[in-house]
PDB file of N, CA and C in Angstrom:
ATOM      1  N   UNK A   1       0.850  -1.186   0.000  1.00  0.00           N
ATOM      2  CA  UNK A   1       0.000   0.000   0.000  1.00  0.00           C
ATOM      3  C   UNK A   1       0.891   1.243   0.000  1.00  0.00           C
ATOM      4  N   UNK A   2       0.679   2.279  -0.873  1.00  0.00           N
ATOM      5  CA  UNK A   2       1.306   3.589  -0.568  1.00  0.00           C
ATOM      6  C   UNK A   2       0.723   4.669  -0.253  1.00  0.00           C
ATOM      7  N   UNK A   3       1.359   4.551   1.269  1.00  0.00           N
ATOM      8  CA  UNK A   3       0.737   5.806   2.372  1.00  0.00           C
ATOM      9  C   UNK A   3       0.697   7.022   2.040  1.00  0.00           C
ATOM     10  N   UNK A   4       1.470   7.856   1.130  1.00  0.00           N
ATOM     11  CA  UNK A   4       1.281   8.889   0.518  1.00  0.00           C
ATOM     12  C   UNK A   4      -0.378   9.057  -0.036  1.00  0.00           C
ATOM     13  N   UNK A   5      -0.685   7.560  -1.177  1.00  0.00           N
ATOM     14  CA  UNK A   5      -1.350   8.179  -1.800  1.00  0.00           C
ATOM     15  C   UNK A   5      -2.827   7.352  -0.624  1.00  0.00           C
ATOM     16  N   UNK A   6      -2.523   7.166   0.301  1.00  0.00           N
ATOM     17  CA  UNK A   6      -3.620   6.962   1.272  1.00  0.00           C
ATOM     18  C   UNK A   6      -4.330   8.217   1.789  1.00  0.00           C
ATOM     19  N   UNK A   7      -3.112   8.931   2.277  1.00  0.00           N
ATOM     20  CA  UNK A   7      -3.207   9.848   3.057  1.00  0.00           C
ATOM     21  C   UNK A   7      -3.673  11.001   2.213  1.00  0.00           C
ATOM     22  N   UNK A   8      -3.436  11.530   1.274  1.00  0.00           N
ATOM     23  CA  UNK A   8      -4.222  12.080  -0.134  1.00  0.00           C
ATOM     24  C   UNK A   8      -5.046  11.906  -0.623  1.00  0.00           C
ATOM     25  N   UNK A   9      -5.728  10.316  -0.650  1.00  0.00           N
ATOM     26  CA  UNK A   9      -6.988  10.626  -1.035  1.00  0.00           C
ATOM     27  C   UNK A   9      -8.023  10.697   0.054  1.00  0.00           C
ATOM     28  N   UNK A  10      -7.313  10.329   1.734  1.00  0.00           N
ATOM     29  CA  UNK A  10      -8.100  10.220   2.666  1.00  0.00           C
ATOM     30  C   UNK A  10      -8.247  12.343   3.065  1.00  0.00           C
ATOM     31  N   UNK A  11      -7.327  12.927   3.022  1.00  0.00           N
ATOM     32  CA  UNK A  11      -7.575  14.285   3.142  1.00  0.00           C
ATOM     33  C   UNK A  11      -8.440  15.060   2.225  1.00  0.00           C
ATOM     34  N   UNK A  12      -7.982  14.559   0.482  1.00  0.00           N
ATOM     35  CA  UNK A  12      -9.069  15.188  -0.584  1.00  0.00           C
ATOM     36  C   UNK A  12     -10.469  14.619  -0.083  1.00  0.00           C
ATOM     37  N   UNK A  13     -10.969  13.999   0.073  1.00  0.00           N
ATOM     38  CA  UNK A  13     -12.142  13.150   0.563  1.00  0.00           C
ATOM     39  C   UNK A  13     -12.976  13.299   1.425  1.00  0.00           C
ATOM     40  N   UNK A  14     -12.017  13.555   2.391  1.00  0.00           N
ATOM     41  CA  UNK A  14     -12.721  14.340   4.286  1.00  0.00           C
ATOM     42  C   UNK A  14     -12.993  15.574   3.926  1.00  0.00           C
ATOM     43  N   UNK A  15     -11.699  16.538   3.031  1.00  0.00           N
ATOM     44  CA  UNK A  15     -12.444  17.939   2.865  1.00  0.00           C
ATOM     45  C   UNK A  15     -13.262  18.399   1.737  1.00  0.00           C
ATOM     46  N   UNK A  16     -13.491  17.244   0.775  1.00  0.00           N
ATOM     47  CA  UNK A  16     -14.732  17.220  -0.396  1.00  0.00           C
ATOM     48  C   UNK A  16     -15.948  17.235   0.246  1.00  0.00           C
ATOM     49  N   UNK A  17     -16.089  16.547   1.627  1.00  0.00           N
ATOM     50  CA  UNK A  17     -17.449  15.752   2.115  1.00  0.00           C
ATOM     51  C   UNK A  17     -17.670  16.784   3.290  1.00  0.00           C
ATOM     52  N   UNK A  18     -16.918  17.381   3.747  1.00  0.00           N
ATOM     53  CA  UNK A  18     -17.677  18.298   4.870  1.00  0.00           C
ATOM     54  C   UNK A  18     -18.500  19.432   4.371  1.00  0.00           C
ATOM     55  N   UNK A  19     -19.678  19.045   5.204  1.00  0.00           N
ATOM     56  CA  UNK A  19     -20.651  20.122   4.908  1.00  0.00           C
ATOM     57  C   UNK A  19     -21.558  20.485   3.267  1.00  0.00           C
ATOM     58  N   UNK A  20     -21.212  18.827   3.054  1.00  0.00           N
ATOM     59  CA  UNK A  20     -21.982  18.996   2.148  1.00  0.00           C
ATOM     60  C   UNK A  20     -23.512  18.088   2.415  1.00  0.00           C
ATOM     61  N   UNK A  21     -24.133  17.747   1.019  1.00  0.00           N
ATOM     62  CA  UNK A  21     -25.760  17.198   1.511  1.00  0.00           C
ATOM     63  C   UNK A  21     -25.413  16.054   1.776  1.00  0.00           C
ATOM     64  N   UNK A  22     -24.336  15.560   1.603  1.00  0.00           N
ATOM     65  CA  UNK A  22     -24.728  13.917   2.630  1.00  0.00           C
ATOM     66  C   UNK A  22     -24.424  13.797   4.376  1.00  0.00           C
ATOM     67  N   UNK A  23     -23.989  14.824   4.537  1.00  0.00           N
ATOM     68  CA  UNK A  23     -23.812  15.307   5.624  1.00  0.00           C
ATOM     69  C   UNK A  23     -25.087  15.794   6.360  1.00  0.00           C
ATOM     70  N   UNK A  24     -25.500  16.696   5.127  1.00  0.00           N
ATOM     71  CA  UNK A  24     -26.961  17.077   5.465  1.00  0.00           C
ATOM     72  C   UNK A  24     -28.181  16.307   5.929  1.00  0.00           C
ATOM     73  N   UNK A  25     -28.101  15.382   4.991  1.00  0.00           N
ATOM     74  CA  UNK A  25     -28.685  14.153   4.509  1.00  0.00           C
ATOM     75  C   UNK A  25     -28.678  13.376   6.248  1.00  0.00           C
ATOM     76  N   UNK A  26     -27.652  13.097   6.466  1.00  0.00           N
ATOM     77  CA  UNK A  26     -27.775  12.115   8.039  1.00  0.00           C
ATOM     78  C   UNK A  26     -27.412  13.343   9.017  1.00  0.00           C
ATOM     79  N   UNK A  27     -27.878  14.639   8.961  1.00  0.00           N
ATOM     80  CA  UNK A  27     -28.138  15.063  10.297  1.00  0.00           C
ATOM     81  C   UNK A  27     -29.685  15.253   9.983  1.00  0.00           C
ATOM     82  N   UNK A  28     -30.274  15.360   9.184  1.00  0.00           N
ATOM     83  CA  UNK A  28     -31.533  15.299   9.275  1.00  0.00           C
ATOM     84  C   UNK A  28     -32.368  13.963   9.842  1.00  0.00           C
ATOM     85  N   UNK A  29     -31.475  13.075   8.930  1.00  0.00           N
ATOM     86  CA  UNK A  29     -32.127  12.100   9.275  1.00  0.00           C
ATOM     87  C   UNK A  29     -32.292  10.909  10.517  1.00  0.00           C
ATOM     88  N   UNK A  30     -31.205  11.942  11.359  1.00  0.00           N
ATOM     89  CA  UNK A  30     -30.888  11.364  12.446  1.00  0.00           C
ATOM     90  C   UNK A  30     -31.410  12.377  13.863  1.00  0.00           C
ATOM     91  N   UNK A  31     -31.978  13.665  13.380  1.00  0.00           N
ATOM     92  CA  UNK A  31     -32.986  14.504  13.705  1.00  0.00           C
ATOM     93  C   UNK A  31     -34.411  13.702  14.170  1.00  0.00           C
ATOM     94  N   UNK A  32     -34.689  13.289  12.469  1.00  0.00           N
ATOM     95  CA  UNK A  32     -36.206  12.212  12.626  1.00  0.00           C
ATOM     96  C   UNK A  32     -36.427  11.592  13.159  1.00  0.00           C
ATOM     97  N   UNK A  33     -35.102  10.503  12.994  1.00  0.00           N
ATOM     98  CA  UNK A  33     -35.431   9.038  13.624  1.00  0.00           C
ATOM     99  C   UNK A  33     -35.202   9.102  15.253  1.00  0.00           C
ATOM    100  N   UNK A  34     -34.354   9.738  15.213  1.00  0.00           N
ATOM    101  CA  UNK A  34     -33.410  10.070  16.711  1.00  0.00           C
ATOM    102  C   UNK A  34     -33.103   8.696  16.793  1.00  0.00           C
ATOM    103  N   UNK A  35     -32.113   7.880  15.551  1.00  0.00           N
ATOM    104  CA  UNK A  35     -31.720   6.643  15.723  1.00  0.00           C
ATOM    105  C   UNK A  35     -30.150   6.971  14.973  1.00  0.00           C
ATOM    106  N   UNK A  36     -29.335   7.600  15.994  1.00  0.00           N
ATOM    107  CA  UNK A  36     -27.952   7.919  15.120  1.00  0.00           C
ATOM    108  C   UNK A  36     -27.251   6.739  15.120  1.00  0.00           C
ATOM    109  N   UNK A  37     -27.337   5.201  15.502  1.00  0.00           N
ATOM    110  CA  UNK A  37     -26.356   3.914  15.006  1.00  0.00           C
ATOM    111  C   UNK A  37     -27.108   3.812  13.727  1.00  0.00           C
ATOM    112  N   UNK A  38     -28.180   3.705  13.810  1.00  0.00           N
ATOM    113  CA  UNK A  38     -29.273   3.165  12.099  1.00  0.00           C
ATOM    114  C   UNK A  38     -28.424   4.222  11.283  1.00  0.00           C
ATOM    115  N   UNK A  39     -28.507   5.180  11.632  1.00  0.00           N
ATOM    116  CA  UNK A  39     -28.119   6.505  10.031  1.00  0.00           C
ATOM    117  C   UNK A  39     -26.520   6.254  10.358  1.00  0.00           C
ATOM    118  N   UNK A  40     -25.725   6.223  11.245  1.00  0.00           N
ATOM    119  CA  UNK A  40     -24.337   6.128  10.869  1.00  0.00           C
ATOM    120  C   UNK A  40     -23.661   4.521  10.207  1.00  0.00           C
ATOM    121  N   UNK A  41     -24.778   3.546  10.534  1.00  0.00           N
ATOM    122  CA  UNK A  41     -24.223   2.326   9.737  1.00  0.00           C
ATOM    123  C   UNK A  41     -24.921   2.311   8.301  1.00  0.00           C
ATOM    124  N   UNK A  42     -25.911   2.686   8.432  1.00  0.00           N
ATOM    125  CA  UNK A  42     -26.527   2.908   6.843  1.00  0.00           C
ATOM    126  C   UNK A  42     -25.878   4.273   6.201  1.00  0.00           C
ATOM    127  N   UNK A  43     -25.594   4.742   6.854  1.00  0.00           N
ATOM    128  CA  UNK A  43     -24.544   5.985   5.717  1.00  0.00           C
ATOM    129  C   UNK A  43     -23.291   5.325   5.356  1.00  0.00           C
ATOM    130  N   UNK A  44     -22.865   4.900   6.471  1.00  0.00           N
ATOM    131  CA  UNK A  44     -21.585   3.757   5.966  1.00  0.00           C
ATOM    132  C   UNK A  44     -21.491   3.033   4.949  1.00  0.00           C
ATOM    133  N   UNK A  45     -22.836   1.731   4.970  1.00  0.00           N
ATOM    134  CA  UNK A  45     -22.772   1.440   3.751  1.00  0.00           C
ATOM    135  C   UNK A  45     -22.937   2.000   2.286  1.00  0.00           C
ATOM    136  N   UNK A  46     -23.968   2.805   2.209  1.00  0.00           N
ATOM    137  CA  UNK A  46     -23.862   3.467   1.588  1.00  0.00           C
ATOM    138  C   UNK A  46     -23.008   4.239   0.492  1.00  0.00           C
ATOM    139  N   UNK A  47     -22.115   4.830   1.444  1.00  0.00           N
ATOM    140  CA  UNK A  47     -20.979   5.932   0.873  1.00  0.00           C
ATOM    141  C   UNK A  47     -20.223   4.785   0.718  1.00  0.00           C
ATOM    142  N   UNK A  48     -19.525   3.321   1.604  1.00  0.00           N
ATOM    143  CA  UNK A  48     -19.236   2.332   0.835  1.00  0.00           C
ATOM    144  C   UNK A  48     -19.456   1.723  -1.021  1.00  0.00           C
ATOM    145  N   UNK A  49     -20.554   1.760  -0.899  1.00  0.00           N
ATOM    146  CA  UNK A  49     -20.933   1.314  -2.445  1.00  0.00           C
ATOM    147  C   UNK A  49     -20.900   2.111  -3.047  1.00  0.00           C
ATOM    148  N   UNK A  50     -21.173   3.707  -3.066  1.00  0.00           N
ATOM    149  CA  UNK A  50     -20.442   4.415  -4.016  1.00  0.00           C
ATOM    150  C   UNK A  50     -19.331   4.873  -4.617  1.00  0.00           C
ATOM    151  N   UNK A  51     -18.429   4.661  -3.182  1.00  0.00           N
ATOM    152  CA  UNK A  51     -17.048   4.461  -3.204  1.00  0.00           C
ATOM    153  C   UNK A  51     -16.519   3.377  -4.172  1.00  0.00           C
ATOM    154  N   UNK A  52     -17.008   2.473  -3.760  1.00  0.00           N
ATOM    155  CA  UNK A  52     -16.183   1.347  -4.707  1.00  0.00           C
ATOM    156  C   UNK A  52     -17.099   1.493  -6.125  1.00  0.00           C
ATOM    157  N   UNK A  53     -18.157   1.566  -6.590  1.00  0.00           N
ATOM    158  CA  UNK A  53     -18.405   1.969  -7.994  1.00  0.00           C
ATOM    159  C   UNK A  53     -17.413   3.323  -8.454  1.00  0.00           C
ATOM    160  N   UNK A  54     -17.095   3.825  -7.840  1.00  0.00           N
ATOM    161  CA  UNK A  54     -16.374   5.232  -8.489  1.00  0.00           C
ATOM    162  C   UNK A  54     -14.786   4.788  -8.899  1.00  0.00           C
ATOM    163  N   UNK A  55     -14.507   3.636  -7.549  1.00  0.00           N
ATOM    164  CA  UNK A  55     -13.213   3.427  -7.575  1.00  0.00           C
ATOM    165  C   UNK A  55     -12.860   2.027  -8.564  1.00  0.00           C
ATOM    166  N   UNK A  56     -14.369   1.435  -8.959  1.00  0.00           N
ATOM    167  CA  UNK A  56     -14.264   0.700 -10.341  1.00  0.00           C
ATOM    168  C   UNK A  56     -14.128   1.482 -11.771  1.00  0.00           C
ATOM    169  N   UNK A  57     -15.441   2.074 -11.525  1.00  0.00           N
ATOM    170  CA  UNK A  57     -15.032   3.171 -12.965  1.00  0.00           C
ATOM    171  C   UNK A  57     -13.838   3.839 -12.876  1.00  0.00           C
ATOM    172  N   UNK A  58     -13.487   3.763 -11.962  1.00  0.00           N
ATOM    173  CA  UNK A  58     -12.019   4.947 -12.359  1.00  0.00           C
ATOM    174  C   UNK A  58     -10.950   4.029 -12.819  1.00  0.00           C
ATOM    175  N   UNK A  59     -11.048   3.013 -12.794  1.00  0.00           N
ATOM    176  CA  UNK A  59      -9.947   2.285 -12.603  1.00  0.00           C
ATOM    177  C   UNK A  59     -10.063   1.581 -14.346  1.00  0.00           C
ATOM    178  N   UNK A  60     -11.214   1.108 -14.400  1.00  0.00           N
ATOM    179  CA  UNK A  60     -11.509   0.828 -15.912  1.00  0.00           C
ATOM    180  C   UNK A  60     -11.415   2.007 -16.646  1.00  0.00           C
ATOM    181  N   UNK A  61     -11.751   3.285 -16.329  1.00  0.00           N
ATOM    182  CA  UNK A  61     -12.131   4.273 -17.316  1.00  0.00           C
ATOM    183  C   UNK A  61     -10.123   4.419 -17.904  1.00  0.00           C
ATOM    184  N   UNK A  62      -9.443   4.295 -16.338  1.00  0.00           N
ATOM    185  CA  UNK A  62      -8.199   4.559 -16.674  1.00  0.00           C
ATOM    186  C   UNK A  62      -7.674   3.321 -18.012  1.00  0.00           C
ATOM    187  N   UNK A  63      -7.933   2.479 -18.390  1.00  0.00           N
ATOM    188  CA  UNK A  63      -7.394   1.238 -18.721  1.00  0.00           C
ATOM    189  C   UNK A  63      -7.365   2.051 -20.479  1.00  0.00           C
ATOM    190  N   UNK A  64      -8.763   3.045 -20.597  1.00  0.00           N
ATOM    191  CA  UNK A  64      -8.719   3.358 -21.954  1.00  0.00           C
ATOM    192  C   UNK A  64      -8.704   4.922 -22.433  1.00  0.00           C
ATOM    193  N   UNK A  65      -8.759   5.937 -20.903  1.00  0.00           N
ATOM    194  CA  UNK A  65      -8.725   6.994 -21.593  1.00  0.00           C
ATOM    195  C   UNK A  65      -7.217   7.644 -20.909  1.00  0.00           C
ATOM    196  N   UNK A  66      -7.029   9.059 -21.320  1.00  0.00           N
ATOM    197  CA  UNK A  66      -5.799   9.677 -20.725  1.00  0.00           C
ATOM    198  C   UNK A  66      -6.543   9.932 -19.313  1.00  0.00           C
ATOM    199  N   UNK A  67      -5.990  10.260 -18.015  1.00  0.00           N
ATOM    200  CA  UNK A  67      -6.305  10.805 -16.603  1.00  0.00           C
ATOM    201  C   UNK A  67      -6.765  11.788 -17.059  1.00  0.00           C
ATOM    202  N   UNK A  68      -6.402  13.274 -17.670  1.00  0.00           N
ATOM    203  CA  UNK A  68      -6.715  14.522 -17.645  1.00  0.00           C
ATOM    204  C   UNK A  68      -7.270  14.648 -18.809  1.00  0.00           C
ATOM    205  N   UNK A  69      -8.206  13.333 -19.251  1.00  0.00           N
ATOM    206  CA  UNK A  69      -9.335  13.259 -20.211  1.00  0.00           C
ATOM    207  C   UNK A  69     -10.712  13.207 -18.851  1.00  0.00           C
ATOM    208  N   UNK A  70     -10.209  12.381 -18.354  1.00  0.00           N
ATOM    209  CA  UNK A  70     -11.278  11.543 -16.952  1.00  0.00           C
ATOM    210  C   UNK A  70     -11.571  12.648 -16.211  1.00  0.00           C
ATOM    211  N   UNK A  71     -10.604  13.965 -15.692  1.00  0.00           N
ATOM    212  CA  UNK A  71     -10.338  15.039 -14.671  1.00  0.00           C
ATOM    213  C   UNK A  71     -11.474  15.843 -15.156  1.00  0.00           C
ATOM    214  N   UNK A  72     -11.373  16.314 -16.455  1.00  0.00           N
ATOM    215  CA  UNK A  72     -11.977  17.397 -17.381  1.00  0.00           C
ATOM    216  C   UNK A  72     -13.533  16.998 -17.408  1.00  0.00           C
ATOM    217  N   UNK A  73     -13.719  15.698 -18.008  1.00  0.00           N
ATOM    218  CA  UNK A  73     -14.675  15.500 -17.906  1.00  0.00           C
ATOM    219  C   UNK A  73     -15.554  15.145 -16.712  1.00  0.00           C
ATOM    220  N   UNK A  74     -15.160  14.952 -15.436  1.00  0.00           N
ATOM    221  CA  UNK A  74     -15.688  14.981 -14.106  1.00  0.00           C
ATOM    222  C   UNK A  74     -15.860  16.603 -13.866  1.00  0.00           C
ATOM    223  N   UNK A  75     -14.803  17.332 -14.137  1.00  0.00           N
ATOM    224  CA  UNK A  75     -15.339  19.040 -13.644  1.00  0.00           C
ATOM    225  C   UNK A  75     -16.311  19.395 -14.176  1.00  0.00           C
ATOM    226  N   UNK A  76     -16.451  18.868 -15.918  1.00  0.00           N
ATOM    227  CA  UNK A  76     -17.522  19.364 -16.840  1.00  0.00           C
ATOM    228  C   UNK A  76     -19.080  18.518 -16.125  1.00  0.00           C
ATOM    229  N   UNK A  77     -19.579  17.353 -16.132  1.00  0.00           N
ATOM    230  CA  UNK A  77     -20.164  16.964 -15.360  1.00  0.00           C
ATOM    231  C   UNK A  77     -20.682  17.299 -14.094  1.00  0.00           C
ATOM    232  N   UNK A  78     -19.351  17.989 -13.157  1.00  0.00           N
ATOM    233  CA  UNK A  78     -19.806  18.473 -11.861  1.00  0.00           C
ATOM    234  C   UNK A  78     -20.469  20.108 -12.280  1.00  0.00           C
ATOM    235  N   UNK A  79     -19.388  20.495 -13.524  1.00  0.00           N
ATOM    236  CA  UNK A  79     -20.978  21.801 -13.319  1.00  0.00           C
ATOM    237  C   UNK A  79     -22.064  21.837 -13.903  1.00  0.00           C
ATOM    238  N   UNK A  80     -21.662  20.830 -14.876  1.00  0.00           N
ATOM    239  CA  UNK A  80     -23.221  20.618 -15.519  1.00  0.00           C
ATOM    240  C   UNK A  80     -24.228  20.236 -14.663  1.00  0.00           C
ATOM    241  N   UNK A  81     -23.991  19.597 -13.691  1.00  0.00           N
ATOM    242  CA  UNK A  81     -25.134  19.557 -12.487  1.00  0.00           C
ATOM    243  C   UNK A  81     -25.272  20.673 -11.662  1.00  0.00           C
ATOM    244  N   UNK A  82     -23.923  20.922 -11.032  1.00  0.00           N
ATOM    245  CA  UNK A  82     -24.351  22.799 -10.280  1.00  0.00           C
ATOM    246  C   UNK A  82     -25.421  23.603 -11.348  1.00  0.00           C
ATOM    247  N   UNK A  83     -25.276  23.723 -12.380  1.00  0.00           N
ATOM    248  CA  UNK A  83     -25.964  24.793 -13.282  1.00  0.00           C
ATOM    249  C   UNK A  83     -27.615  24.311 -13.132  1.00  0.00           C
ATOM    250  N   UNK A  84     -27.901  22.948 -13.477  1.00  0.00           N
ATOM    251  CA  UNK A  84     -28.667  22.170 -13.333  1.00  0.00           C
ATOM    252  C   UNK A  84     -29.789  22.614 -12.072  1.00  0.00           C
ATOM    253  N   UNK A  85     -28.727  22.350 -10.852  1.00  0.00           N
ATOM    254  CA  UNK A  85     -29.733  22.626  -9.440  1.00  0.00           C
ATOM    255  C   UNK A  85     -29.915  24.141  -9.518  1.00  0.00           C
ATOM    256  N   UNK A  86     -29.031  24.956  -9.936  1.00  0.00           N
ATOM    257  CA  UNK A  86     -29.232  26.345  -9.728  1.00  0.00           C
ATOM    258  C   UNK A  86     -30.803  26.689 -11.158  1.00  0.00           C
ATOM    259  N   UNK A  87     -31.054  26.157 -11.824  1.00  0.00           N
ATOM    260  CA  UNK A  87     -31.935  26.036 -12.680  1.00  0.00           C
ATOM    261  C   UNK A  87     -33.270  25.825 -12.102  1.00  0.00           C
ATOM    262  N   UNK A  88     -33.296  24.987 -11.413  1.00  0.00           N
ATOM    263  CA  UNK A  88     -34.045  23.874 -10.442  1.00  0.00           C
ATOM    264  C   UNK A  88     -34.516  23.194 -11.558  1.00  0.00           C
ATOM    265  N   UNK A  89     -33.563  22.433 -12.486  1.00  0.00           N
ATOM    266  CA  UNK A  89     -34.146  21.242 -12.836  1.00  0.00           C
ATOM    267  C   UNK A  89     -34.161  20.413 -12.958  1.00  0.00           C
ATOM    268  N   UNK A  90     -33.285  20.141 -11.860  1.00  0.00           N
ATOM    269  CA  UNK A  90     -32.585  18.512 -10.782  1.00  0.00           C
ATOM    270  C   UNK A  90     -33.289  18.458  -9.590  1.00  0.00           C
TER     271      UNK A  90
END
């Protein structure tokens, strides 16, 4: 394993995810239920399985395109959805 790139994607990751809606997402929902083990093991899994679908596609996508083909087109994607919600038509 290389701890460098552990520790890099564990910092990009922690400060991608703070304070955003999945965050949002299980303080609300742990508001409702007032069941914070249910929402912190089901967020777990959760962000689990998206994790590893992202970290499949990335890994295949790498096999056939350039990286800073993959980069470009994730920023373009990420604002094509910002524009999207700011629209409200997401």
């Amino acid at each position: 394993m290389d701890v460098k790139v552990f520790f890099a994607s564990f910092a990009a990751i922690f400060l991608a995810e703070l304070a955003d809606k999945t965050q949002l997402v299980g303080l609300g929902m742990t508001a409702k239920t007032q069941k914070p083990l249910s929402v912190f093991l089901g967020s777990i899994c959760g962000y689990i399985l998206v994790t590893a679908i992202s970290i499949a596609l990335g890994f295949l996508l790498s096999k056939h395109l350039k990286p800073e083909f993959i980069r470009y087109g994730g920023a373009t994607i990420f604002i094509l959805i910002g524009v999207l919600i700011l629209l409200d038509i997401v």
